[in-house]
PDB file of N, CA and C in Angstrom:
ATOM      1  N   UNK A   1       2.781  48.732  -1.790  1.00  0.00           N
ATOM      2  CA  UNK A   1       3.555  48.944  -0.596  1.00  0.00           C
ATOM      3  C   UNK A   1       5.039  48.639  -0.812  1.00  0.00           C
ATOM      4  N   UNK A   2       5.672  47.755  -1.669  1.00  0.00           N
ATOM      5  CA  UNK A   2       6.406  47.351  -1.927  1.00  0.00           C
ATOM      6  C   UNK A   2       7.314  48.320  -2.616  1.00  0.00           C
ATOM      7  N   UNK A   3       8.324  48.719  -1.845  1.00  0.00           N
ATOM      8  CA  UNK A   3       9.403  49.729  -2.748  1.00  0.00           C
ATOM      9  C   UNK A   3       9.336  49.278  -4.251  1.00  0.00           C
ATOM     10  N   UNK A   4       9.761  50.189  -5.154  1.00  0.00           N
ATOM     11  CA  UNK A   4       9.827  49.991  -6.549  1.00  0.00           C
ATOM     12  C   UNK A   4      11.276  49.429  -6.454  1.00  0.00           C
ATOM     13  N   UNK A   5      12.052  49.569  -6.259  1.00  0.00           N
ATOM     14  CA  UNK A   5      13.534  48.599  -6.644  1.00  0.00           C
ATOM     15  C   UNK A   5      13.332  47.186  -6.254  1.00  0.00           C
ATOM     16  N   UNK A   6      12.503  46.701  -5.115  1.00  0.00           N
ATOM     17  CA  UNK A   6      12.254  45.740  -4.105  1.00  0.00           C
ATOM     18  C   UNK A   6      10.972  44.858  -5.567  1.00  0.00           C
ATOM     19  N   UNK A   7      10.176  45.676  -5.662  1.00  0.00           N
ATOM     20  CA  UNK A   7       9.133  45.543  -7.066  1.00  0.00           C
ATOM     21  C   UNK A   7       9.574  45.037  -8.115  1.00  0.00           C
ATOM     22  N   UNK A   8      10.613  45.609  -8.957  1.00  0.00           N
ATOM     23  CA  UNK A   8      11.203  45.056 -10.117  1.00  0.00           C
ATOM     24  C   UNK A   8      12.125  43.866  -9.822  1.00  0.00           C
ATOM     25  N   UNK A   9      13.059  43.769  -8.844  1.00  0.00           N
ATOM     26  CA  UNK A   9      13.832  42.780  -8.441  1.00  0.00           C
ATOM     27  C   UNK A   9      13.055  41.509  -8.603  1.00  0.00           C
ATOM     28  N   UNK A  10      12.115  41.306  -7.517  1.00  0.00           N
ATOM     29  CA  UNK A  10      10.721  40.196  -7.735  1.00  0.00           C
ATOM     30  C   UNK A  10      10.555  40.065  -8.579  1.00  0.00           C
ATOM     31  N   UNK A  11       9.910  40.951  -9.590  1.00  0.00           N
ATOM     32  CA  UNK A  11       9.490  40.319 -10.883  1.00  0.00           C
ATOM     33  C   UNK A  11      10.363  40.186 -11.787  1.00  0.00           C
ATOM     34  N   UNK A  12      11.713  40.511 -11.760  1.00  0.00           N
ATOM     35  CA  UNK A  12      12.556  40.314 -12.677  1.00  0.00           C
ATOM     36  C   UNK A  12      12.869  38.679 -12.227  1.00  0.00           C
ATOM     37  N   UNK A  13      13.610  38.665 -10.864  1.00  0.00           N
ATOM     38  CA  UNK A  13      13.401  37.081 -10.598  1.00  0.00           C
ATOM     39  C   UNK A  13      12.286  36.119 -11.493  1.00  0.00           C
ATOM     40  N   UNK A  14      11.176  36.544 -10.765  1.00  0.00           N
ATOM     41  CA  UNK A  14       9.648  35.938 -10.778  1.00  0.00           C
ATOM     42  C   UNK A  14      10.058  35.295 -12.199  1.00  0.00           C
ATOM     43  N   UNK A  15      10.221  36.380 -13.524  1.00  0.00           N
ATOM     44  CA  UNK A  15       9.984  36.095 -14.660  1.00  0.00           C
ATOM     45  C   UNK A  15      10.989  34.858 -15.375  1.00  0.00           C
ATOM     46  N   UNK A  16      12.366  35.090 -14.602  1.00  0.00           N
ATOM     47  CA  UNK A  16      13.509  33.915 -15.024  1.00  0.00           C
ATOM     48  C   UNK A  16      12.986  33.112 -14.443  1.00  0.00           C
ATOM     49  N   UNK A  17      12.526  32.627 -13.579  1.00  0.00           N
ATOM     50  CA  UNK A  17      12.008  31.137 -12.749  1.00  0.00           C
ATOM     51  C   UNK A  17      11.296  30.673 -13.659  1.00  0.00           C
ATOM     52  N   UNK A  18       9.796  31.769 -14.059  1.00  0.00           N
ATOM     53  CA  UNK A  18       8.814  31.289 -15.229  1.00  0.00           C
ATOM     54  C   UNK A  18       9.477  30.749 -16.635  1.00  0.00           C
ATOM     55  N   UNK A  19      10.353  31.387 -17.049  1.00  0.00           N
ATOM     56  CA  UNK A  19      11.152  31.190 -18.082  1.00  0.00           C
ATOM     57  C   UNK A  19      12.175  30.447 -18.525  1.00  0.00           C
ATOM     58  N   UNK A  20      12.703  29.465 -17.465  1.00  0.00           N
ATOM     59  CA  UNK A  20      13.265  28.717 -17.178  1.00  0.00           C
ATOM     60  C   UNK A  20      13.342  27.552 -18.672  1.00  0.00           C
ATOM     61  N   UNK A  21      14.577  27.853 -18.959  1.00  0.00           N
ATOM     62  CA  UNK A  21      15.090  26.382 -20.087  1.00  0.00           C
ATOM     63  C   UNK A  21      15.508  25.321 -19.819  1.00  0.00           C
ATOM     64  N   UNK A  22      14.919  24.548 -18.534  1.00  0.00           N
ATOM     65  CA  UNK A  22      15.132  23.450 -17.331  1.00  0.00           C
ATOM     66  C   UNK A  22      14.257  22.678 -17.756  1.00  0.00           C
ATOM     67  N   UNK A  23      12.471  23.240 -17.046  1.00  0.00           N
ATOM     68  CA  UNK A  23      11.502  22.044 -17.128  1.00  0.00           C
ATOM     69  C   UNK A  23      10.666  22.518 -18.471  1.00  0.00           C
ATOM     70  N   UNK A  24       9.599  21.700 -18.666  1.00  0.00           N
ATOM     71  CA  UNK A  24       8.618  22.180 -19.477  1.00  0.00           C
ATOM     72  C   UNK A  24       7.583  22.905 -18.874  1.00  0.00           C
ATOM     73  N   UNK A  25       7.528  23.909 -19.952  1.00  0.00           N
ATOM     74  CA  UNK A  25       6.371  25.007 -19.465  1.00  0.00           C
ATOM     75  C   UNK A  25       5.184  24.763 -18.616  1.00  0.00           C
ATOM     76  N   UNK A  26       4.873  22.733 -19.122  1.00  0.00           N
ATOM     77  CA  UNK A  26       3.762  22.571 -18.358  1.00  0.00           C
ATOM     78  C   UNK A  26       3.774  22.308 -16.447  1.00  0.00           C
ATOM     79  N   UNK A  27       5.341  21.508 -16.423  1.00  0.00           N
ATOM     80  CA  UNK A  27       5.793  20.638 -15.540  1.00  0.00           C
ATOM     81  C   UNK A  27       5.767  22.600 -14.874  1.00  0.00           C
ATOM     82  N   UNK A  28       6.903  23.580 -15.096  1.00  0.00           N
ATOM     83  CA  UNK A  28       6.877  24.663 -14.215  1.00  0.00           C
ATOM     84  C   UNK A  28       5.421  25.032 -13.469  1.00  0.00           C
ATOM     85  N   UNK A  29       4.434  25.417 -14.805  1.00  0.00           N
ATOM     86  CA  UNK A  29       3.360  25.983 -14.172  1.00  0.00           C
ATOM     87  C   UNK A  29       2.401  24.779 -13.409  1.00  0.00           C
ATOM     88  N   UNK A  30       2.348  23.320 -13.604  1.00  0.00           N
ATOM     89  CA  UNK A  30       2.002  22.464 -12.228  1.00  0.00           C
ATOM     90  C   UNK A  30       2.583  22.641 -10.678  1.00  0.00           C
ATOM     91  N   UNK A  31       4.035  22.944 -11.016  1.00  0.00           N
ATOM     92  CA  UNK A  31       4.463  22.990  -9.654  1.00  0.00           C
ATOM     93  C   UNK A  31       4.454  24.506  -8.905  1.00  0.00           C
ATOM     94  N   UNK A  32       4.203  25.388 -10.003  1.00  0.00           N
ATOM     95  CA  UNK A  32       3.376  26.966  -9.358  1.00  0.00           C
ATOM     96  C   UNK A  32       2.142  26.146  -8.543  1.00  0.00           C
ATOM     97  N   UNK A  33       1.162  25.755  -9.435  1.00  0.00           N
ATOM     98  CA  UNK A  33      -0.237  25.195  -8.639  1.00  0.00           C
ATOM     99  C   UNK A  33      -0.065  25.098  -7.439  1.00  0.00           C
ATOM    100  N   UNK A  34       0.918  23.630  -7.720  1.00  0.00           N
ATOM    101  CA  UNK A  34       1.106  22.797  -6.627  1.00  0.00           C
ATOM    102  C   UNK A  34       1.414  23.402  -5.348  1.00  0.00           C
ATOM    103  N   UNK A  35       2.478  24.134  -5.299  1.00  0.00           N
ATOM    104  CA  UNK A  35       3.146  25.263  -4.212  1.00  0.00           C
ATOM    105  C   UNK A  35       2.181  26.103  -3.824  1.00  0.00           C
ATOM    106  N   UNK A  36       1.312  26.925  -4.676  1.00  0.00           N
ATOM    107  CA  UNK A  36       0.376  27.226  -4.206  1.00  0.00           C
ATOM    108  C   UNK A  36      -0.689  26.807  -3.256  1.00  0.00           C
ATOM    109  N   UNK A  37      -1.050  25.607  -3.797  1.00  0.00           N
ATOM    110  CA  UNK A  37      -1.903  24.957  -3.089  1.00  0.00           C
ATOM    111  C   UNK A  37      -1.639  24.878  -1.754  1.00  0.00           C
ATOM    112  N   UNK A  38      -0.013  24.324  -1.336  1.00  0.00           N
ATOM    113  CA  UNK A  38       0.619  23.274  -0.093  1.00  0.00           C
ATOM    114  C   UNK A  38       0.631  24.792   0.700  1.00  0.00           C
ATOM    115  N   UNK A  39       0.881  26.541   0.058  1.00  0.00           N
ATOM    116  CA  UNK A  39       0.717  27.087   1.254  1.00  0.00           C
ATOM    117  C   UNK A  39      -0.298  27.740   1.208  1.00  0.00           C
ATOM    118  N   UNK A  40      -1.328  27.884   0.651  1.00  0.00           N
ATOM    119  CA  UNK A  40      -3.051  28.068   0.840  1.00  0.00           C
ATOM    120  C   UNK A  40      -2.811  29.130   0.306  1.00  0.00           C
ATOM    121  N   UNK A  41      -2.333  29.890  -1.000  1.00  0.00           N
ATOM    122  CA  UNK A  41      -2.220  31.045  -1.823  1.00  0.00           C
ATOM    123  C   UNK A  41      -3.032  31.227  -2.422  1.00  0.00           C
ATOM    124  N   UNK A  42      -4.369  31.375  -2.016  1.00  0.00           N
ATOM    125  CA  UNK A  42      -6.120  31.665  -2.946  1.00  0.00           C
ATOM    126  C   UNK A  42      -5.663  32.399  -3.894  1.00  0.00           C
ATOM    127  N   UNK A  43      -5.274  33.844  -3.751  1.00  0.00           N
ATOM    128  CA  UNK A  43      -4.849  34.345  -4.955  1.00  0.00           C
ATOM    129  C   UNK A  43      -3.794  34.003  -5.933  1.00  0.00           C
ATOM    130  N   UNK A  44      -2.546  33.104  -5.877  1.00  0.00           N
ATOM    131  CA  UNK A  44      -1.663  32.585  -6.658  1.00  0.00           C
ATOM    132  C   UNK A  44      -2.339  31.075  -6.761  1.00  0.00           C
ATOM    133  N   UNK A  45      -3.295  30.432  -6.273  1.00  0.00           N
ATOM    134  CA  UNK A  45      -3.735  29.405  -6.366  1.00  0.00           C
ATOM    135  C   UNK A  45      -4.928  29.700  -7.777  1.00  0.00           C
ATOM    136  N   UNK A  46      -5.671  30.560  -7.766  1.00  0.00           N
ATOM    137  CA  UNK A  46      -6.845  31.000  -8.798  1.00  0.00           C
ATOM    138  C   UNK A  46      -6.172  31.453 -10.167  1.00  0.00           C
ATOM    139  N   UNK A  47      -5.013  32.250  -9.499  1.00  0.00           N
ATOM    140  CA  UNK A  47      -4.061  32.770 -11.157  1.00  0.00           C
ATOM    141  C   UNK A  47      -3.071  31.456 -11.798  1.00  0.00           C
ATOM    142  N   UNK A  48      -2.591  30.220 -10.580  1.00  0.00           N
ATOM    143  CA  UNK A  48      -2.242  29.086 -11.493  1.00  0.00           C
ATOM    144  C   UNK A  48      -3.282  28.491 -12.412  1.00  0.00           C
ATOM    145  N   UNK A  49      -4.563  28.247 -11.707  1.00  0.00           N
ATOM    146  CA  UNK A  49      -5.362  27.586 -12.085  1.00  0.00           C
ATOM    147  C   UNK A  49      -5.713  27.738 -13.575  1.00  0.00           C
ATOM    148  N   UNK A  50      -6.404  29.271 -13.671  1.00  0.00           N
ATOM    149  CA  UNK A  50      -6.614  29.997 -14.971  1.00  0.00           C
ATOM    150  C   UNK A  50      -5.198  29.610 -16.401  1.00  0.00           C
ATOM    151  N   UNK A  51      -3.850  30.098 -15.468  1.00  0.00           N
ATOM    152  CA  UNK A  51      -3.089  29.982 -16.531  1.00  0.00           C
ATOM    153  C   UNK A  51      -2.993  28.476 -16.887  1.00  0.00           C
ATOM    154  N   UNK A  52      -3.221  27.596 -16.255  1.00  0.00           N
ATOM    155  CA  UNK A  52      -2.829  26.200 -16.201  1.00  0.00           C
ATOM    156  C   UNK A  52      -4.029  25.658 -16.937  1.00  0.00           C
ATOM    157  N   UNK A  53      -5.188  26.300 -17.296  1.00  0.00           N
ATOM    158  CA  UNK A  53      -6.069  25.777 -17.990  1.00  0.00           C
ATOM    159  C   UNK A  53      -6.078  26.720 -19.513  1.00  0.00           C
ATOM    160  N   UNK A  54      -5.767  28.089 -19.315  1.00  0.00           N
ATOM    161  CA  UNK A  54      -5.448  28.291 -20.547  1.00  0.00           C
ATOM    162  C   UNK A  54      -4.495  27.494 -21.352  1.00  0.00           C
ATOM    163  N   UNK A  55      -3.653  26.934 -21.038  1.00  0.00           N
ATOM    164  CA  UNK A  55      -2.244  26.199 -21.702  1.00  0.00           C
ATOM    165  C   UNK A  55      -2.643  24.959 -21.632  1.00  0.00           C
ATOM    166  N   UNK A  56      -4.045  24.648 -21.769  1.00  0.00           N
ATOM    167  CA  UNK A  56      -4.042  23.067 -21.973  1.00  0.00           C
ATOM    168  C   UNK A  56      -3.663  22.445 -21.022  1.00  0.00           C
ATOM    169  N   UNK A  57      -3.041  22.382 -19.921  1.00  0.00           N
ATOM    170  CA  UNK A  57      -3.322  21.664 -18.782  1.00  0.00           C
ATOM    171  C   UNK A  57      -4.358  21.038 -18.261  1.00  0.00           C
ATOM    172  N   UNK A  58      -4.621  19.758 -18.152  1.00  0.00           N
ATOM    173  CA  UNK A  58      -6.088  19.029 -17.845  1.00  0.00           C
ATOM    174  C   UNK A  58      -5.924  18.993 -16.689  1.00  0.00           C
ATOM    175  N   UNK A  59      -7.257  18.878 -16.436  1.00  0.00           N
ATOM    176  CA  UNK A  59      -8.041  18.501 -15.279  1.00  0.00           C
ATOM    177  C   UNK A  59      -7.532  16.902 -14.862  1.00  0.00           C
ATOM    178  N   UNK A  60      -6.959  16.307 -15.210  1.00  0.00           N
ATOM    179  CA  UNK A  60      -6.363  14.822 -14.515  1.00  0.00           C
ATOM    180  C   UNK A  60      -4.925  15.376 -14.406  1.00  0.00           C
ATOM    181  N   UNK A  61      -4.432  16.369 -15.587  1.00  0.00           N
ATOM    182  CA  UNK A  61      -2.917  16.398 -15.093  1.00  0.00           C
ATOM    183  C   UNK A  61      -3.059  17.474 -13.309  1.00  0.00           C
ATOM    184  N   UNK A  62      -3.776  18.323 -13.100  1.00  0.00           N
ATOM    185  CA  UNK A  62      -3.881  19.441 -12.360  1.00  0.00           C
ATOM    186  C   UNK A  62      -4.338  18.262 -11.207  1.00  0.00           C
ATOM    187  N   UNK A  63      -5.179  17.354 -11.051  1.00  0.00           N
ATOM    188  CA  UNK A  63      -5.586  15.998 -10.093  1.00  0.00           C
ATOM    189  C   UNK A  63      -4.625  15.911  -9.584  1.00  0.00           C
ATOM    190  N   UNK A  64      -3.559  15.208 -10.475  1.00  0.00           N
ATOM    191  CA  UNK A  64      -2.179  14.646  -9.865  1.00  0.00           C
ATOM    192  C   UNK A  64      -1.422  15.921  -9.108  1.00  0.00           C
ATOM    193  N   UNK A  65      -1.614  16.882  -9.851  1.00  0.00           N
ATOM    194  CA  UNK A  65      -0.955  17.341  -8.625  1.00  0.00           C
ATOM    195  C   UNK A  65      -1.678  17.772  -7.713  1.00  0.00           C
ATOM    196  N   UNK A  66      -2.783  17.802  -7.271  1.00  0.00           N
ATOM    197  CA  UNK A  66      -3.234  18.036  -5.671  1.00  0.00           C
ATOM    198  C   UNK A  66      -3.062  16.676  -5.344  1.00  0.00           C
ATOM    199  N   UNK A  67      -3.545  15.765  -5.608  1.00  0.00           N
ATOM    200  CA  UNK A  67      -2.904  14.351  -5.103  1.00  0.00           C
ATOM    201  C   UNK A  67      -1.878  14.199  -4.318  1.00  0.00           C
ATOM    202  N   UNK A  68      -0.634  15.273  -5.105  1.00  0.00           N
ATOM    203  CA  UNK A  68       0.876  14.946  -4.684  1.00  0.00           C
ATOM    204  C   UNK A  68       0.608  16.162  -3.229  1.00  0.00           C
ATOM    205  N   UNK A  69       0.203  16.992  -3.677  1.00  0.00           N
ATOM    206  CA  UNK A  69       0.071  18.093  -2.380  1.00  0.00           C
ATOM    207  C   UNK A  69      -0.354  17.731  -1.285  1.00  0.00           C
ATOM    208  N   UNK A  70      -1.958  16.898  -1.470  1.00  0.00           N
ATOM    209  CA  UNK A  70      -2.002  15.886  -0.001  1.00  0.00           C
ATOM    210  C   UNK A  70      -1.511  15.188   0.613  1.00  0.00           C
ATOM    211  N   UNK A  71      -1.091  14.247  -0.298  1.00  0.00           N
ATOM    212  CA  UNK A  71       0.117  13.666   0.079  1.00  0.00           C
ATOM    213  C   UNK A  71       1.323  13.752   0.961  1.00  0.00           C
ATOM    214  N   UNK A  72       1.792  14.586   0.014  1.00  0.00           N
ATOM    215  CA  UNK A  72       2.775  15.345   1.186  1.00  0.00           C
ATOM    216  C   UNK A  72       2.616  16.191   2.400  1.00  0.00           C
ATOM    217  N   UNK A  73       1.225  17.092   2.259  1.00  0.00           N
ATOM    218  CA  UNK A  73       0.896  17.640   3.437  1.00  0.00           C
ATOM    219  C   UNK A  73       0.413  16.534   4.497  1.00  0.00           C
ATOM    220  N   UNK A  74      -0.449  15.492   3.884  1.00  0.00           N
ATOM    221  CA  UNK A  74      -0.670  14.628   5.384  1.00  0.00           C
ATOM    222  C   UNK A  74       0.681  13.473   5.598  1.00  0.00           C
ATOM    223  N   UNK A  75       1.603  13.467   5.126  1.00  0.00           N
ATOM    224  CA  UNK A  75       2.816  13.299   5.691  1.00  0.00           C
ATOM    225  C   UNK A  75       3.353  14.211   6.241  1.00  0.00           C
ATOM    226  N   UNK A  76       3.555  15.385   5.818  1.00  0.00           N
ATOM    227  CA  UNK A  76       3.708  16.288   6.726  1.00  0.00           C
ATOM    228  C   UNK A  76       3.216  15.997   8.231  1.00  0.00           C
ATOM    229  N   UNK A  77       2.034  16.199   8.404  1.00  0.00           N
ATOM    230  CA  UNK A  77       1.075  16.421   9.934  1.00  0.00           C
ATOM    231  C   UNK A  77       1.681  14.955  10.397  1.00  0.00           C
ATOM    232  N   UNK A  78       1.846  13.919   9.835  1.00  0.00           N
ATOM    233  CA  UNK A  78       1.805  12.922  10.463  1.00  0.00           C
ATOM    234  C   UNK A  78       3.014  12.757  11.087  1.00  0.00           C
ATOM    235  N   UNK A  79       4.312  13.642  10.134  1.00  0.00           N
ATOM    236  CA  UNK A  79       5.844  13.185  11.010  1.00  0.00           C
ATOM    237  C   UNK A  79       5.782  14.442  12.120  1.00  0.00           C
ATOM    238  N   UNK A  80       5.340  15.207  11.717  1.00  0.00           N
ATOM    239  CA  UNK A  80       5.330  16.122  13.177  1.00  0.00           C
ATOM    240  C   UNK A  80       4.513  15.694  14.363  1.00  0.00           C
ATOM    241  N   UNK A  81       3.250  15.250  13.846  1.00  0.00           N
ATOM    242  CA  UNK A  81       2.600  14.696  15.336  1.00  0.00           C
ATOM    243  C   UNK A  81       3.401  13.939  16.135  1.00  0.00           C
ATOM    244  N   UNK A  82       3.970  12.858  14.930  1.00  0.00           N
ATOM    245  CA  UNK A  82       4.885  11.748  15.538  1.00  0.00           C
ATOM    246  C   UNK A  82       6.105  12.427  16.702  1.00  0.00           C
ATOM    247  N   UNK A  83       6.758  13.719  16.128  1.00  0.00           N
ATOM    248  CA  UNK A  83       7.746  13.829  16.725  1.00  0.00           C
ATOM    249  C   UNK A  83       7.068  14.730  17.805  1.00  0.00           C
ATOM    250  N   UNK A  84       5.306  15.434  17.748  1.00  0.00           N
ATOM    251  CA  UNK A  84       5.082  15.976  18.769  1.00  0.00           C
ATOM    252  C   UNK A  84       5.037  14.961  20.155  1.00  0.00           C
ATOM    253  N   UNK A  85       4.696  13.402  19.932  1.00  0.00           N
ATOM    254  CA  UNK A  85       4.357  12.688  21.103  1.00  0.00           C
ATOM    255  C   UNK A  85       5.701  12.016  21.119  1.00  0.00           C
ATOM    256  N   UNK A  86       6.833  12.501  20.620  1.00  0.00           N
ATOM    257  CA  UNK A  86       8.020  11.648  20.610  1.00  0.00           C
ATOM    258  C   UNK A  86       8.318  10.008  20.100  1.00  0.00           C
ATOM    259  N   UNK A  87       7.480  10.206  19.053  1.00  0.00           N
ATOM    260  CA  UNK A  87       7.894   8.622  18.430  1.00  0.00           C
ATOM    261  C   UNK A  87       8.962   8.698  17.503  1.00  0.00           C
TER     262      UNK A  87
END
């Protein structure tokens, strides 16, 4: 559905983010997971997963980060409730 100029733009982005000479390959593709996870992306959540276990990513490092995702999501719910009853 996605125009083809609109198409390549994305993935030309997409691919410098992935490619990035900032973090390590592992630290990037945890925080794909992670992001995934915090906005319920089943399909970018299943394709981190895979790549994140092809590349040696463990199962305690991939822990920590849903850890951090709960985390922050039930802080999340909790400062908004707060500010829903005005505390």
């Amino acid at each position: 559905m996605l125009p083809e100029p609109q198409k390549q733009a994305f993935q030309t982005f997409s691919g410098i983010v992935r490619q990035n000479d900032i973090l390590e390959p592992k630290t990037t593709r945890l925080i794909y997971l992670a992001v995934s996870m915090a906005v319920g992306c089943y399909p970018w959540m299943n394709h981190c997963l895979s790549d994140a276990k092809e590349n040696q990513v463990t199962d305690q490092e991939i822990g920590a980060a849903q850890s951090i995702v709960m985390a922050v999501l039930a802080g999340s719910v909790d400062a908004r409730f707060k500010d829903a009853v005005g505390q």
